[in-house]
PDB file of N, CA and C in Angstrom:
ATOM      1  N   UNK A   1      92.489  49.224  89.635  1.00  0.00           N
ATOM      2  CA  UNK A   1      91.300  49.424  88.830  1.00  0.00           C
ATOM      3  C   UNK A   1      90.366  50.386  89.574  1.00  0.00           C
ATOM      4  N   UNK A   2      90.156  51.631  88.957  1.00  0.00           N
ATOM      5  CA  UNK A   2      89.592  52.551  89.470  1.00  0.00           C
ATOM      6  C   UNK A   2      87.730  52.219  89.782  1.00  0.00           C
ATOM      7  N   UNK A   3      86.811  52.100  91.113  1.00  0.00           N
ATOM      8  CA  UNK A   3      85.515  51.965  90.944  1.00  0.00           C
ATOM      9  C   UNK A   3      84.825  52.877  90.503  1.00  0.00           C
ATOM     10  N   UNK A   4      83.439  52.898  89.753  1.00  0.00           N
ATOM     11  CA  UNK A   4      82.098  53.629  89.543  1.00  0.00           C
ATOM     12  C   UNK A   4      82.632  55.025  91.087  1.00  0.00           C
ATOM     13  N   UNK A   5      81.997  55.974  90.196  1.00  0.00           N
ATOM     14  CA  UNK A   5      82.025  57.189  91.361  1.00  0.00           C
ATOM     15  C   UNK A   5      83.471  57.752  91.495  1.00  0.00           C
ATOM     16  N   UNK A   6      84.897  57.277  90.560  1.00  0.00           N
ATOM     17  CA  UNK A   6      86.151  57.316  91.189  1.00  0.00           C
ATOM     18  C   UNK A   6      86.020  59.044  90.194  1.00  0.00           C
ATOM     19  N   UNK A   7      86.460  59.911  90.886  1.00  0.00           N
ATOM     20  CA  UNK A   7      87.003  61.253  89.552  1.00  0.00           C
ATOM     21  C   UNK A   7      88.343  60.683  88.801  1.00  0.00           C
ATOM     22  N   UNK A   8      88.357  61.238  87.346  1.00  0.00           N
ATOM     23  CA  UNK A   8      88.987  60.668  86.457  1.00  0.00           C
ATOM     24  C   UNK A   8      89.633  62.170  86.224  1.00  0.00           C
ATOM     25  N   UNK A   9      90.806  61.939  85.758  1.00  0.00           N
ATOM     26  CA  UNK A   9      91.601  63.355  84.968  1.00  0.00           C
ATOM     27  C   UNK A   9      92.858  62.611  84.557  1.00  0.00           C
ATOM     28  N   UNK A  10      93.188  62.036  83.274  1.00  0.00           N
ATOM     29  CA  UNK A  10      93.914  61.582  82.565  1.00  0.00           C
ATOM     30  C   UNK A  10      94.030  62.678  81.179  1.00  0.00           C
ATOM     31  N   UNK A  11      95.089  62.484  80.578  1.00  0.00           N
ATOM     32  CA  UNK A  11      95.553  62.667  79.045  1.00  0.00           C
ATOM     33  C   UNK A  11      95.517  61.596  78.316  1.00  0.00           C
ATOM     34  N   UNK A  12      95.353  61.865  76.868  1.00  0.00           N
ATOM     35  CA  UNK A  12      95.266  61.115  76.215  1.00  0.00           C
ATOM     36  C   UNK A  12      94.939  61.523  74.597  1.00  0.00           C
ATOM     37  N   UNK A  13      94.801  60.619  73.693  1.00  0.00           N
ATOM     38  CA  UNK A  13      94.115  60.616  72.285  1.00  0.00           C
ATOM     39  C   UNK A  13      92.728  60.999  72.362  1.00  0.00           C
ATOM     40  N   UNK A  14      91.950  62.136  71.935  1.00  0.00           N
ATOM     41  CA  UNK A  14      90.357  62.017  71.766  1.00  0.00           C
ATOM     42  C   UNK A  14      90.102  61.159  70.406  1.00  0.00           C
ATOM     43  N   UNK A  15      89.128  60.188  70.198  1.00  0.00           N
ATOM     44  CA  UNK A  15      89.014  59.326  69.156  1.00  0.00           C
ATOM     45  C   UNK A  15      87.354  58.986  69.118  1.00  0.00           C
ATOM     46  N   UNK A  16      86.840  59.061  67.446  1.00  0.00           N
ATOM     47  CA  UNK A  16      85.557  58.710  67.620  1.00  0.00           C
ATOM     48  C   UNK A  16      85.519  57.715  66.972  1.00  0.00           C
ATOM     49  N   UNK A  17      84.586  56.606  67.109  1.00  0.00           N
ATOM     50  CA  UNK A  17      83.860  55.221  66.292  1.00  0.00           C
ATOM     51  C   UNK A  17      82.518  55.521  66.136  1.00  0.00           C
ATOM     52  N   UNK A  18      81.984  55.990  65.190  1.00  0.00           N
ATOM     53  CA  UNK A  18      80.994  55.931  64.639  1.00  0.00           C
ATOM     54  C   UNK A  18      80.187  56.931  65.608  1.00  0.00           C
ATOM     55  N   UNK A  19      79.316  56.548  66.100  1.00  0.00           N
ATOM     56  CA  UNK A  19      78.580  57.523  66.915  1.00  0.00           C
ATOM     57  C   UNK A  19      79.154  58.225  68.759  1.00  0.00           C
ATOM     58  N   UNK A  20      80.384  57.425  68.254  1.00  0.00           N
ATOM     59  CA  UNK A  20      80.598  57.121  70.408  1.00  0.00           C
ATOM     60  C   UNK A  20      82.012  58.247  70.228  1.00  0.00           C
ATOM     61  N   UNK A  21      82.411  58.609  71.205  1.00  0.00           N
ATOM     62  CA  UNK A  21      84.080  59.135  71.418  1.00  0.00           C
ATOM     63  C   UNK A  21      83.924  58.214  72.560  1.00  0.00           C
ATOM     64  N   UNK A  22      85.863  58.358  72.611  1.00  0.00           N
ATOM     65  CA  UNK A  22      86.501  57.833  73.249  1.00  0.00           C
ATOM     66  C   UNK A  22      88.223  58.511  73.603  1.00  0.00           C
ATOM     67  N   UNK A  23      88.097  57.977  74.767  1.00  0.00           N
ATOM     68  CA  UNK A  23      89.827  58.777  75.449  1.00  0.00           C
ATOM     69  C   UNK A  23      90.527  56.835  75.342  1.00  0.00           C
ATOM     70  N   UNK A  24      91.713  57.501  74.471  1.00  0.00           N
ATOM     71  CA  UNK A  24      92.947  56.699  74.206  1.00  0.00           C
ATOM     72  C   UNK A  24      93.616  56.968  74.975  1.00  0.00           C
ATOM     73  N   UNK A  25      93.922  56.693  76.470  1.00  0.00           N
ATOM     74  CA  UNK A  25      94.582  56.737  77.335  1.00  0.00           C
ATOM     75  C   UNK A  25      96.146  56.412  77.321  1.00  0.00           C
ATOM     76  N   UNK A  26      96.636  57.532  77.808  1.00  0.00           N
ATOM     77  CA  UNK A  26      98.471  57.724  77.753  1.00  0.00           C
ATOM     78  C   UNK A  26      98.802  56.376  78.695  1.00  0.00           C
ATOM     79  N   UNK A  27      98.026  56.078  79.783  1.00  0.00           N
ATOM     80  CA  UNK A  27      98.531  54.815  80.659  1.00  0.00           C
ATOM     81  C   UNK A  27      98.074  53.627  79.871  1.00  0.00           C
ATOM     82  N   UNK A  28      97.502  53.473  78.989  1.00  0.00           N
ATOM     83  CA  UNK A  28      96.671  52.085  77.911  1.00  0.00           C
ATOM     84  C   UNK A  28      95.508  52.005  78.408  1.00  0.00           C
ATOM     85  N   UNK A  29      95.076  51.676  76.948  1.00  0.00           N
ATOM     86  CA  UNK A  29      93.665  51.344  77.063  1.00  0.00           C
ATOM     87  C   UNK A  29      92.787  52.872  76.656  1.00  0.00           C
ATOM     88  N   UNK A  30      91.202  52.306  76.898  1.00  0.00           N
ATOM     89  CA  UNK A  30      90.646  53.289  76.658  1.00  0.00           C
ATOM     90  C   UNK A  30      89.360  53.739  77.371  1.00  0.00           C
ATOM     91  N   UNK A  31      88.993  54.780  77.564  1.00  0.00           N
ATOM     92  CA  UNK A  31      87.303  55.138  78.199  1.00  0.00           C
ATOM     93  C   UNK A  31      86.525  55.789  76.466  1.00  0.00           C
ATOM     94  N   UNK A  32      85.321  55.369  76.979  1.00  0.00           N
ATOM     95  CA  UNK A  32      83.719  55.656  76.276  1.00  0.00           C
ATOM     96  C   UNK A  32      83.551  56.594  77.215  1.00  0.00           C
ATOM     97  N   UNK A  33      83.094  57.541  76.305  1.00  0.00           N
ATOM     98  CA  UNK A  33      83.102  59.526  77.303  1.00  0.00           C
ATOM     99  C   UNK A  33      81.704  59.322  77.267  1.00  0.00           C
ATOM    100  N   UNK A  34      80.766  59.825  78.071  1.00  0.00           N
ATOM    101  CA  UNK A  34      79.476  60.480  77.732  1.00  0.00           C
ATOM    102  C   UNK A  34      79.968  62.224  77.871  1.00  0.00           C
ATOM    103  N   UNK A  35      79.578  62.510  76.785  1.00  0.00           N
ATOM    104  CA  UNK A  35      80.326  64.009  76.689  1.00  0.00           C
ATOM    105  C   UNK A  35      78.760  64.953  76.416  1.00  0.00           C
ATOM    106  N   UNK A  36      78.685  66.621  77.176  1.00  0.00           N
ATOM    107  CA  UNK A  36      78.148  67.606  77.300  1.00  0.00           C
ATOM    108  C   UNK A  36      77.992  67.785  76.290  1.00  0.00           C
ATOM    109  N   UNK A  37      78.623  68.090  74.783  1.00  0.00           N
ATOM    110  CA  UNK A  37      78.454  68.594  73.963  1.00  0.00           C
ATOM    111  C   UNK A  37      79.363  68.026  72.799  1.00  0.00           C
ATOM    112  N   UNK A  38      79.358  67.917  71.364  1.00  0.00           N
ATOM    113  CA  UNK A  38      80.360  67.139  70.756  1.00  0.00           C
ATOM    114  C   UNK A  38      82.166  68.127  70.361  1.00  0.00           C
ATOM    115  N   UNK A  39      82.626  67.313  70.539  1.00  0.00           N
ATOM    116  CA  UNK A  39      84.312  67.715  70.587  1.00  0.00           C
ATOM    117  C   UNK A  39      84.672  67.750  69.423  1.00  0.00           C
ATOM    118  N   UNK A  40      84.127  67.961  68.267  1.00  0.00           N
ATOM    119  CA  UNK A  40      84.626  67.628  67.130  1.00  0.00           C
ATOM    120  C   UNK A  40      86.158  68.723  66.248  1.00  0.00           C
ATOM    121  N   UNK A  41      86.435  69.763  67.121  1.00  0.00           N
ATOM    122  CA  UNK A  41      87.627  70.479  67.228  1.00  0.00           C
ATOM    123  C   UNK A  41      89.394  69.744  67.687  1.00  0.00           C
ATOM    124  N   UNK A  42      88.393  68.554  68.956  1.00  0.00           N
ATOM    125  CA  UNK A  42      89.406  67.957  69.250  1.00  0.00           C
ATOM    126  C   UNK A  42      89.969  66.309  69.111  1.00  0.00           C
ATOM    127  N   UNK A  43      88.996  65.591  68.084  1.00  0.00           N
ATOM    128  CA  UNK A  43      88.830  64.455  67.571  1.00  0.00           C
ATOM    129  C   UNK A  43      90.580  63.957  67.157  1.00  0.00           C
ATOM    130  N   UNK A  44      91.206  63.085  67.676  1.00  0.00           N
ATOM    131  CA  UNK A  44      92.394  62.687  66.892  1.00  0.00           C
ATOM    132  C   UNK A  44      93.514  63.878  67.236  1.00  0.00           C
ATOM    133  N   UNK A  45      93.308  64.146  68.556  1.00  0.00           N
ATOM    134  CA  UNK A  45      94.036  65.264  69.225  1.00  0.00           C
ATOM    135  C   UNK A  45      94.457  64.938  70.800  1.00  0.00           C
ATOM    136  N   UNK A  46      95.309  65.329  71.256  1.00  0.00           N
ATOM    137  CA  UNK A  46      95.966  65.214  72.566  1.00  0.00           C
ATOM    138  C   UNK A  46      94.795  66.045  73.631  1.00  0.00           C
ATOM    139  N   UNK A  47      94.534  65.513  74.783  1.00  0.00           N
ATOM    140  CA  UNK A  47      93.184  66.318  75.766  1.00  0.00           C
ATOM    141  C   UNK A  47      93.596  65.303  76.685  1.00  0.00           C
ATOM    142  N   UNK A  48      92.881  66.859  77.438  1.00  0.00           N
ATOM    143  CA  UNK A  48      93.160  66.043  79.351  1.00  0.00           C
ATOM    144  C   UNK A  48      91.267  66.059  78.874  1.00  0.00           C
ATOM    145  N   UNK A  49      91.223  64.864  79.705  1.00  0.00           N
ATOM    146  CA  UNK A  49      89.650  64.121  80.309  1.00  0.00           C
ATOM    147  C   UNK A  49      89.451  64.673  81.930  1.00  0.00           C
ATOM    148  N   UNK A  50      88.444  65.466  82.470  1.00  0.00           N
ATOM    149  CA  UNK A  50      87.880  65.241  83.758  1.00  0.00           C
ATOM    150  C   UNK A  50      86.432  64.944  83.880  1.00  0.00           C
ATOM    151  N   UNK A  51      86.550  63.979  84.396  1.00  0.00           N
ATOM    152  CA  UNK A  51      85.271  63.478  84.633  1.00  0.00           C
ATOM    153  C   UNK A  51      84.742  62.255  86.048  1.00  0.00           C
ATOM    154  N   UNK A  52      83.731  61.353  85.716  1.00  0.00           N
ATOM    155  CA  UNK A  52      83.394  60.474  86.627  1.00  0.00           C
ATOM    156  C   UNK A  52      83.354  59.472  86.038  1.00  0.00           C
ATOM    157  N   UNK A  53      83.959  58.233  86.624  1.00  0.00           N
ATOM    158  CA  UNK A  53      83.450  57.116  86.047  1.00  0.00           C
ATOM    159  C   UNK A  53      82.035  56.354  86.886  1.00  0.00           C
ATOM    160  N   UNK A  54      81.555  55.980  85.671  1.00  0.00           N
ATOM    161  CA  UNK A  54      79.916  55.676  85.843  1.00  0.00           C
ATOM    162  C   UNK A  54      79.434  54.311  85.685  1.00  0.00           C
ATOM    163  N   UNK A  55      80.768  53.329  84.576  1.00  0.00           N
ATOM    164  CA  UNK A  55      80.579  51.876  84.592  1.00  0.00           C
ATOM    165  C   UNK A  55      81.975  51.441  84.223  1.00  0.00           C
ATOM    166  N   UNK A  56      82.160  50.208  84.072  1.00  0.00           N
ATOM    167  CA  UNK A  56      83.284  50.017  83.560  1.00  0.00           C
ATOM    168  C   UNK A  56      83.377  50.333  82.113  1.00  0.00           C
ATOM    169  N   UNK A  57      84.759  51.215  82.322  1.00  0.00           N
ATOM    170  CA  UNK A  57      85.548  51.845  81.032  1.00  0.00           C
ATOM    171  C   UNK A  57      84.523  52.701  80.783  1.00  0.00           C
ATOM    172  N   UNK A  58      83.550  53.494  81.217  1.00  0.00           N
ATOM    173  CA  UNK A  58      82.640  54.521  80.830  1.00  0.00           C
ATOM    174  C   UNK A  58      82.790  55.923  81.825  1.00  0.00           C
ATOM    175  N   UNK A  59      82.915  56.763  80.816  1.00  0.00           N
ATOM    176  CA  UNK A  59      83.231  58.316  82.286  1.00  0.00           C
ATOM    177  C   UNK A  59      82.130  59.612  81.214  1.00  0.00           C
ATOM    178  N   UNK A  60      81.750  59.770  82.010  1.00  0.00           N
ATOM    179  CA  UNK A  60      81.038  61.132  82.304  1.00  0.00           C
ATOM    180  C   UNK A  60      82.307  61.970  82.229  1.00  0.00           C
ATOM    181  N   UNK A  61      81.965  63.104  81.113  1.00  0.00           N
ATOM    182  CA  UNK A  61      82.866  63.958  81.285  1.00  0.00           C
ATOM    183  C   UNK A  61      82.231  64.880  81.783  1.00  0.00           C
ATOM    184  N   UNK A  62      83.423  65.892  82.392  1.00  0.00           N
ATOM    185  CA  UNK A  62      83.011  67.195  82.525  1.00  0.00           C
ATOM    186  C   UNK A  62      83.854  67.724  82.228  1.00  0.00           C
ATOM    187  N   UNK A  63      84.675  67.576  81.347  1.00  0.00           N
ATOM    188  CA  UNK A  63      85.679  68.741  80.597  1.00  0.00           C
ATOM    189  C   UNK A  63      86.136  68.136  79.385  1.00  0.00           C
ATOM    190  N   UNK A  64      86.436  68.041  78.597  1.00  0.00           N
ATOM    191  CA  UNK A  64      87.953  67.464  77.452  1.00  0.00           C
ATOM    192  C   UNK A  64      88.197  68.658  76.626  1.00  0.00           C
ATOM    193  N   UNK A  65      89.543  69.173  76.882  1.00  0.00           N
ATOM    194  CA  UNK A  65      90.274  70.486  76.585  1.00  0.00           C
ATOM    195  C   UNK A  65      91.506  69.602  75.962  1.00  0.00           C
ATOM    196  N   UNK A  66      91.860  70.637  74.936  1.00  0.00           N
ATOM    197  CA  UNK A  66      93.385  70.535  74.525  1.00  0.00           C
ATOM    198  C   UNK A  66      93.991  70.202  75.192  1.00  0.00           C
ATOM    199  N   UNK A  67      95.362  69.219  75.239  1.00  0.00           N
ATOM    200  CA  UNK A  67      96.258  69.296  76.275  1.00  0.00           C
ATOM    201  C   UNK A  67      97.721  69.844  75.785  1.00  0.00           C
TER     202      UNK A  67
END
């Protein structure tokens, strides 16, 4: 189980619920992104995630690109 502060760079599903996205993680399970700007190009699409995690199951992104 990765701690707060760990860098994150996984693939996965980009997926939104209502106001939030989220990475559907290829290993299971899922992260709540706080994302720079909205992804809505890549919603329900394959993307690598880099980022920080900041709480549990919560990451700061700093990237989500096509994968």
């Amino acid at each position: 189980m990765p701690t707060i502060g760990t860098r994150i760079d996984e693939s996965g599903t980009l997926i939104r619920e209502g106001g939030a996205f989220y990475l559907r993680r290829d290993l299971g399970g899922r992260y709540q992104l706080e994302l720079h700007r909205t992804p809505v190009d890549e919603v329900e699409k394959r993307v690598r995630l880099v980022g920080t995690l900041v709480g549990a199951d919560l990451v700061n992104a700093d990237s989500v690109i096509l994968a």
